[in-house]
C-alpha atoms as a PDB file:
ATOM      1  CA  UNK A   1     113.564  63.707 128.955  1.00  0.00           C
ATOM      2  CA  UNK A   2     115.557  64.272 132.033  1.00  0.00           C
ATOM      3  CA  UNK A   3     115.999  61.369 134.390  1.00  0.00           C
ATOM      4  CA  UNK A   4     113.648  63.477 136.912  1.00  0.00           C
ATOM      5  CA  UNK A   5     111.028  63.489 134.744  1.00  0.00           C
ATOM      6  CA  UNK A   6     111.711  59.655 133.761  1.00  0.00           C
ATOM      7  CA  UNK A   7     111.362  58.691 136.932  1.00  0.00           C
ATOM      8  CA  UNK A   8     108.604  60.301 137.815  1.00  0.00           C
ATOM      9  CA  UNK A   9     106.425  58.847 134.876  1.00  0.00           C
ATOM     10  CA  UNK A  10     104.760  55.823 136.133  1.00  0.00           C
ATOM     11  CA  UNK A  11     101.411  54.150 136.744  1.00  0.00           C
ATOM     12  CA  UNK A  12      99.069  54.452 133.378  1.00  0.00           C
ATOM     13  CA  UNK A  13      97.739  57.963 132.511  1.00  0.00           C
ATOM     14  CA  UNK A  14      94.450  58.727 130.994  1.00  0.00           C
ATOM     15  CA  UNK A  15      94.062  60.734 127.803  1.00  0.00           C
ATOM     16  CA  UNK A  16      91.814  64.074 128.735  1.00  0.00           C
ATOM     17  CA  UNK A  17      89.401  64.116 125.694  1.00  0.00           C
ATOM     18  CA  UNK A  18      88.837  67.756 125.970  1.00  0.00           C
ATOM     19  CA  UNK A  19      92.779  68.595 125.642  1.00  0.00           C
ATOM     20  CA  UNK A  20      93.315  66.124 122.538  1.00  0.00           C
ATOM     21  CA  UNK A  21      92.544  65.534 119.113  1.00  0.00           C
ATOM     22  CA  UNK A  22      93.956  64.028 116.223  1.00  0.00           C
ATOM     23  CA  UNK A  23      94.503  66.657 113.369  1.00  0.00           C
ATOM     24  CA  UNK A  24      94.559  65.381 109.701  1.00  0.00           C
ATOM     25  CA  UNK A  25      95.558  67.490 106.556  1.00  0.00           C
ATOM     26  CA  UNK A  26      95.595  66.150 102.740  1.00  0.00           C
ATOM     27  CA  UNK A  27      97.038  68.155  99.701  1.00  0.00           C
ATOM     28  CA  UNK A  28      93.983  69.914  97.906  1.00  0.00           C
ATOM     29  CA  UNK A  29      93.993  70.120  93.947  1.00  0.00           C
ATOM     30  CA  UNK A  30      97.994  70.704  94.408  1.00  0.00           C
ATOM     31  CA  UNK A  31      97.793  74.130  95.782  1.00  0.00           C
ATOM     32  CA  UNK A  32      96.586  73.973  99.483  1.00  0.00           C
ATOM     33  CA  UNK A  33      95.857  71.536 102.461  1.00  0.00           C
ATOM     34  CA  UNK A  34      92.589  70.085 103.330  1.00  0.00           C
ATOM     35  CA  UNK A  35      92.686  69.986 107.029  1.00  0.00           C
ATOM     36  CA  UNK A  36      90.316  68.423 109.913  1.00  0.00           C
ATOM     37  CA  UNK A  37      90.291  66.887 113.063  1.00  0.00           C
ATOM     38  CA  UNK A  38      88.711  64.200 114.867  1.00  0.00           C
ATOM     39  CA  UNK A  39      87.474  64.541 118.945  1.00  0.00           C
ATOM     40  CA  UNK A  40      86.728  62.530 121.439  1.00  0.00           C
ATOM     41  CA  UNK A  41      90.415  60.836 121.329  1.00  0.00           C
ATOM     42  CA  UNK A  42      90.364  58.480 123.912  1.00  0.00           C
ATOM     43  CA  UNK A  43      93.440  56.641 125.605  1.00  0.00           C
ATOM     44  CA  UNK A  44      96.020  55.408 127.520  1.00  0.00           C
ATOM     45  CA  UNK A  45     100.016  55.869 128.590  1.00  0.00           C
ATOM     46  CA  UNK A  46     100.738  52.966 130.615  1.00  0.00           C
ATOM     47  CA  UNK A  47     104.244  53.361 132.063  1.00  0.00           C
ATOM     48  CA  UNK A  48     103.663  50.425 134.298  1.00  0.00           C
ATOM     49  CA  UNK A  49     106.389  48.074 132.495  1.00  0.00           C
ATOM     50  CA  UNK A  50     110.056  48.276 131.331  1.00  0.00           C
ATOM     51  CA  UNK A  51     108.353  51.019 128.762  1.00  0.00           C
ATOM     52  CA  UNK A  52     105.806  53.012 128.272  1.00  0.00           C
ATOM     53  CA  UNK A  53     102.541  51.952 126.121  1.00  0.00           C
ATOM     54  CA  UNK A  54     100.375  54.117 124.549  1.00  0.00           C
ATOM     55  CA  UNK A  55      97.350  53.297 123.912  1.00  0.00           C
ATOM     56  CA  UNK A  56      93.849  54.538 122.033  1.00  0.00           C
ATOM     57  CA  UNK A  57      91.902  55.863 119.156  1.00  0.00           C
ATOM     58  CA  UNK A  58      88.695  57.469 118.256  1.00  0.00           C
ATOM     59  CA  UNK A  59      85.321  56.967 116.553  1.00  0.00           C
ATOM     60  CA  UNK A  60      85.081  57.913 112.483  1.00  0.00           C
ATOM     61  CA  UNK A  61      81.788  59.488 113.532  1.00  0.00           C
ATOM     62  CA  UNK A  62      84.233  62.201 115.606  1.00  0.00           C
ATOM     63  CA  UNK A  63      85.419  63.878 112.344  1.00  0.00           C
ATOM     64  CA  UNK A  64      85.170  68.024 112.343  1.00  0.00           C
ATOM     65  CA  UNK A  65      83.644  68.033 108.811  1.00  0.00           C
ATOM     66  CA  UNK A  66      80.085  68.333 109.829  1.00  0.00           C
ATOM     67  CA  UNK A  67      78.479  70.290 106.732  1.00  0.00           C
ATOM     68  CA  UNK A  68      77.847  70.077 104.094  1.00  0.00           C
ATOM     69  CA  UNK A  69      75.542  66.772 104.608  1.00  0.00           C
ATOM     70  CA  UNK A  70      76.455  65.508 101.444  1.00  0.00           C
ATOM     71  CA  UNK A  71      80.260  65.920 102.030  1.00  0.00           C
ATOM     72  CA  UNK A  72      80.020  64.462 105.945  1.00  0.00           C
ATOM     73  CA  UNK A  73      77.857  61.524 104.415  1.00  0.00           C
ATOM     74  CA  UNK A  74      80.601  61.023 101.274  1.00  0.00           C
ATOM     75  CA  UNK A  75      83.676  60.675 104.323  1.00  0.00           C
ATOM     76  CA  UNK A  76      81.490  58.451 106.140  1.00  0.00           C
ATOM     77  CA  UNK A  77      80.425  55.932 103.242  1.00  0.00           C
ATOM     78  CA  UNK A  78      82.411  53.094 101.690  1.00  0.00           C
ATOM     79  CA  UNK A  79      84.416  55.681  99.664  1.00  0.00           C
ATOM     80  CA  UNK A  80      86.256  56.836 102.530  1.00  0.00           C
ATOM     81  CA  UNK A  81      86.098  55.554 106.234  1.00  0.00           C
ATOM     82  CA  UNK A  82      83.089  53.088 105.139  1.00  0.00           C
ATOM     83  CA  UNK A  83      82.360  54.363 108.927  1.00  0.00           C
ATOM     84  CA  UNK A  84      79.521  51.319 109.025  1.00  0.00           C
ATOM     85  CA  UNK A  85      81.628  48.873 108.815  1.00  0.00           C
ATOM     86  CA  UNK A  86      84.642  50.178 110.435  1.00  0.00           C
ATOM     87  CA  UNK A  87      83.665  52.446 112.899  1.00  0.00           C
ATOM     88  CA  UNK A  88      86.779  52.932 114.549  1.00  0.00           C
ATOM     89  CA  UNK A  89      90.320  54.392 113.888  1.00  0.00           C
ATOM     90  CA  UNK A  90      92.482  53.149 116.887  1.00  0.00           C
ATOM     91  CA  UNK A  91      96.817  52.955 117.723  1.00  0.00           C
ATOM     92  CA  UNK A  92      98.740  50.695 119.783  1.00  0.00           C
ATOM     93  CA  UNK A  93     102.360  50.999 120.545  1.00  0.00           C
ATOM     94  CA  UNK A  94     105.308  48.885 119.219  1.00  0.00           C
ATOM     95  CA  UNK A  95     108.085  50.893 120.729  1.00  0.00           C
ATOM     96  CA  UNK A  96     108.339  54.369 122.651  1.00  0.00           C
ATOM     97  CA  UNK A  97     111.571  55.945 122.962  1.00  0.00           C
ATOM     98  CA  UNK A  98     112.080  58.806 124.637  1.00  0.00           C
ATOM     99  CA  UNK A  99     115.293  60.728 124.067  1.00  0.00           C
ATOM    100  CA  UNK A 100     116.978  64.195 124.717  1.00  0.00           C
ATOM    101  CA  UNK A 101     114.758  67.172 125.467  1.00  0.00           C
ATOM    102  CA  UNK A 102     111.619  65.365 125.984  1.00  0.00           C
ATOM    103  CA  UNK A 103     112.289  63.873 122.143  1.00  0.00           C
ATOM    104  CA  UNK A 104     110.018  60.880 121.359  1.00  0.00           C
ATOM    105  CA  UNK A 105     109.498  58.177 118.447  1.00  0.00           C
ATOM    106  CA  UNK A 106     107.177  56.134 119.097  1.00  0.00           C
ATOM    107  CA  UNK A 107     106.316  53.193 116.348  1.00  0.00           C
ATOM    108  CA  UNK A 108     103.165  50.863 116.435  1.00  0.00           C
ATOM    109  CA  UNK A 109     100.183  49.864 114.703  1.00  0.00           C
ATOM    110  CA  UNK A 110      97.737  52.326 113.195  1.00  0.00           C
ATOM    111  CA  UNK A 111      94.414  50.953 112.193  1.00  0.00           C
ATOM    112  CA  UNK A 112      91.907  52.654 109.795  1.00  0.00           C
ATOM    113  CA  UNK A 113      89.125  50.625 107.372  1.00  0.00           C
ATOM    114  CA  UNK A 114      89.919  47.645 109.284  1.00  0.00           C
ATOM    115  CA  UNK A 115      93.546  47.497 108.160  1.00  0.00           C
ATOM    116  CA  UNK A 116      96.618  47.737 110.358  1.00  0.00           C
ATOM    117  CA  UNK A 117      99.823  49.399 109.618  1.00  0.00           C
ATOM    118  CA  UNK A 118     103.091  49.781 111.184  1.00  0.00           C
ATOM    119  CA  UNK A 119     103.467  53.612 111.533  1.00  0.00           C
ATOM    120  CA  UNK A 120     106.386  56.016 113.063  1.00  0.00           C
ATOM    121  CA  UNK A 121     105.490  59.497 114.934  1.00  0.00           C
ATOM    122  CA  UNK A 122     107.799  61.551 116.206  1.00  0.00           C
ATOM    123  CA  UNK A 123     107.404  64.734 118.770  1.00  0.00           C
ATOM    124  CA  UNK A 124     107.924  65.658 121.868  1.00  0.00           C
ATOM    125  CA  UNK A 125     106.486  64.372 125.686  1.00  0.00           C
ATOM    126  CA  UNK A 126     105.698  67.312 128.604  1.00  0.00           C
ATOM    127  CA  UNK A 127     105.920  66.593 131.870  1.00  0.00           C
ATOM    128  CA  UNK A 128     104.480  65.633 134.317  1.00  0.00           C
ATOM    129  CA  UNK A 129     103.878  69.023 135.742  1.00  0.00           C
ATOM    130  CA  UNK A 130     102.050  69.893 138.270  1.00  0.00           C
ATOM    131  CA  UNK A 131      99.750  73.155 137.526  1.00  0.00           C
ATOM    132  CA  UNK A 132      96.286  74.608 138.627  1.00  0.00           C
ATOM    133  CA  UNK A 133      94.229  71.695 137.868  1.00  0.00           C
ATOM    134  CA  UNK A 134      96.427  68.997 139.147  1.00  0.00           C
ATOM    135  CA  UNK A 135      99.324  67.291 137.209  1.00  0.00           C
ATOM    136  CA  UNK A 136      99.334  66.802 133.605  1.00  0.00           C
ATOM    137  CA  UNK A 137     101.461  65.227 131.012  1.00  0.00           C
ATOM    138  CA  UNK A 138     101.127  66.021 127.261  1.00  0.00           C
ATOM    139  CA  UNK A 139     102.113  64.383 124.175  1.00  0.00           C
ATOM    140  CA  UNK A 140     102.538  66.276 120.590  1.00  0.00           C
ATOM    141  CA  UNK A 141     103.357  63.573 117.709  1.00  0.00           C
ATOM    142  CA  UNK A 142     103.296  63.767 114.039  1.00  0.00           C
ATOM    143  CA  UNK A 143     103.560  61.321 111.115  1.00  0.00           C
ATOM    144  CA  UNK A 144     102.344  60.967 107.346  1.00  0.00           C
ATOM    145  CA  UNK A 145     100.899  57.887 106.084  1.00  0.00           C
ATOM    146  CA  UNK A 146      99.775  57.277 102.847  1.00  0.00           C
ATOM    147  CA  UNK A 147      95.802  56.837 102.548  1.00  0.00           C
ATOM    148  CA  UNK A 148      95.860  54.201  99.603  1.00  0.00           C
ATOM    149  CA  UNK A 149      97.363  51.907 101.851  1.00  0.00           C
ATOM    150  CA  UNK A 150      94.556  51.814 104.317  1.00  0.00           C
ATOM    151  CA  UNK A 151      91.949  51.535 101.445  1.00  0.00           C
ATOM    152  CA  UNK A 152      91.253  55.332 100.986  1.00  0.00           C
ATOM    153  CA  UNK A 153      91.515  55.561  97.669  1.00  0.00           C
ATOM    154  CA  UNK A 154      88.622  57.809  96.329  1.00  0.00           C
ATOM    155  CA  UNK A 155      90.306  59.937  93.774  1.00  0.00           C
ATOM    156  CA  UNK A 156      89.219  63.494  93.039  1.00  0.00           C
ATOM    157  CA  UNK A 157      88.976  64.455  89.084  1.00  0.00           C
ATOM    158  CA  UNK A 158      92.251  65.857  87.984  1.00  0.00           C
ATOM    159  CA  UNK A 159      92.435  69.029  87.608  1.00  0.00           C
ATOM    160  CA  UNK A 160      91.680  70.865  84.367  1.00  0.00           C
ATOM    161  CA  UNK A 161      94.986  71.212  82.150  1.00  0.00           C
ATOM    162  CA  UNK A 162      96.871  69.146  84.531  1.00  0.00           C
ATOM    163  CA  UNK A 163      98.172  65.171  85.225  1.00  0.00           C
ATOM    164  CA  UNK A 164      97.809  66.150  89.012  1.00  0.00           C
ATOM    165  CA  UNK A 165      94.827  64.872  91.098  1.00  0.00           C
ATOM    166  CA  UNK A 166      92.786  66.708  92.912  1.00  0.00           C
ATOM    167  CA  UNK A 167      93.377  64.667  96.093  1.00  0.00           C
ATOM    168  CA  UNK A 168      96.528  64.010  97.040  1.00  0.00           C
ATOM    169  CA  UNK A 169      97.571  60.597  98.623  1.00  0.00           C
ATOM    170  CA  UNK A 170      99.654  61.424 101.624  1.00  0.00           C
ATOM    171  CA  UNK A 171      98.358  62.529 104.605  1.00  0.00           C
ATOM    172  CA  UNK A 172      99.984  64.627 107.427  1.00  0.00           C
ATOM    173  CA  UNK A 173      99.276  63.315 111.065  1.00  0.00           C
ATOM    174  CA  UNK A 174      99.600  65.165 114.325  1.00  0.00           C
ATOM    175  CA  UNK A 175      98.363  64.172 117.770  1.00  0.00           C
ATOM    176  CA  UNK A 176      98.428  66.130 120.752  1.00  0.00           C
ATOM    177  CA  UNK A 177      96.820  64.087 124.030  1.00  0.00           C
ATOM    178  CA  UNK A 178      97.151  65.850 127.152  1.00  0.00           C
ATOM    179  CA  UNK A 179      96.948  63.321 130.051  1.00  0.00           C
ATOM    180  CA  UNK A 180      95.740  63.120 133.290  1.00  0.00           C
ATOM    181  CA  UNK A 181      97.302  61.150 135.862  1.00  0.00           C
ATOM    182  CA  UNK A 182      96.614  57.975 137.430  1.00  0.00           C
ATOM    183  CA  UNK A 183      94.423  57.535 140.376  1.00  0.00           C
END
């Protein structure tokens, strides 16, 4: 990030809920990616202190997958997000660097079921720019976690004539909040 651009990010910006989402995809009977998203991302990018904070999460409730019932139901019971009990999915920052061409890693605490893990994202920060609409800043980050360790651990049959599961444990991460500025 040039030194303009550093200097000009300040005061805490808002996440625009209609501009972000958090995308998820998980390998599929070791031939493809399941992939889905959750909305309504809310958040925050305080760059009030010596460096920036961000800030936010979402509701399980949020997730794209929507029909079948049965499947929607299945992510939302105690075999997945056990959304009842833990009906959020929320980050908080450790650390945000931001390096050379708007490069950023950003590590902090990811936490899904009710369990918290230290997590690293890397991507890229926009702006601010100014623009039709106002000024905006946007964020694009992307990490892989592995879902065992936050108590997703439903396991797919394996597949027929194979040791491979059907569900694979690692899943790919990518966030893009677009923010809008403070008031």
């Amino acid at each position: 990030m040039s030194t303009a651009q550093t200097s000009t990010l300040s005061g805490t910006w808002v996440a625009n809920p209609v501009h972000s989402s958090i995308d998820f995809a998980v390998r599929h009977n070791g031939v493809s990616y399941f992939r889905g998203y959750f909305e309504g991302l809310e958040g925050t990018l305080d760059a009030t202190g010596p460096e920036p904070v961000l800030e936010g999460g979402t509701k399980v409730e949020n997730i794209s997958i929507r029909v079948p019932d049965f499947f929607r139901g299945h992510l939302m019971g105690d075999e997945f997000f056990d959304a009842e009990n833990h009906p959020d999915i929320s980050f908080k920052s450790t650390k945000f660097q931001i390096g050379d061409g708007n490069q950023v890693t950003v590590e902090g605490d990811l936490t899904i079921r009710g369990t918290t893990k230290a997590v690293t994202a890397t991507g890229t920060l926009e702006g601010p720019q100014e623009h039709g609409m106002g000024t905006s800043l946007g964020l694009d980050l992307e990490t892989t976690i592995n879902r065992f360790d936050y108590g997703v651990s439903w396991q797919a049959p394996p597949l027929v004539g194979s040791e491979g599961t059907g569900l694979g444990e690692e899943v790919k991460i990518h966030v893009i909040a677009e923010f809008d500025p403070p008031k």
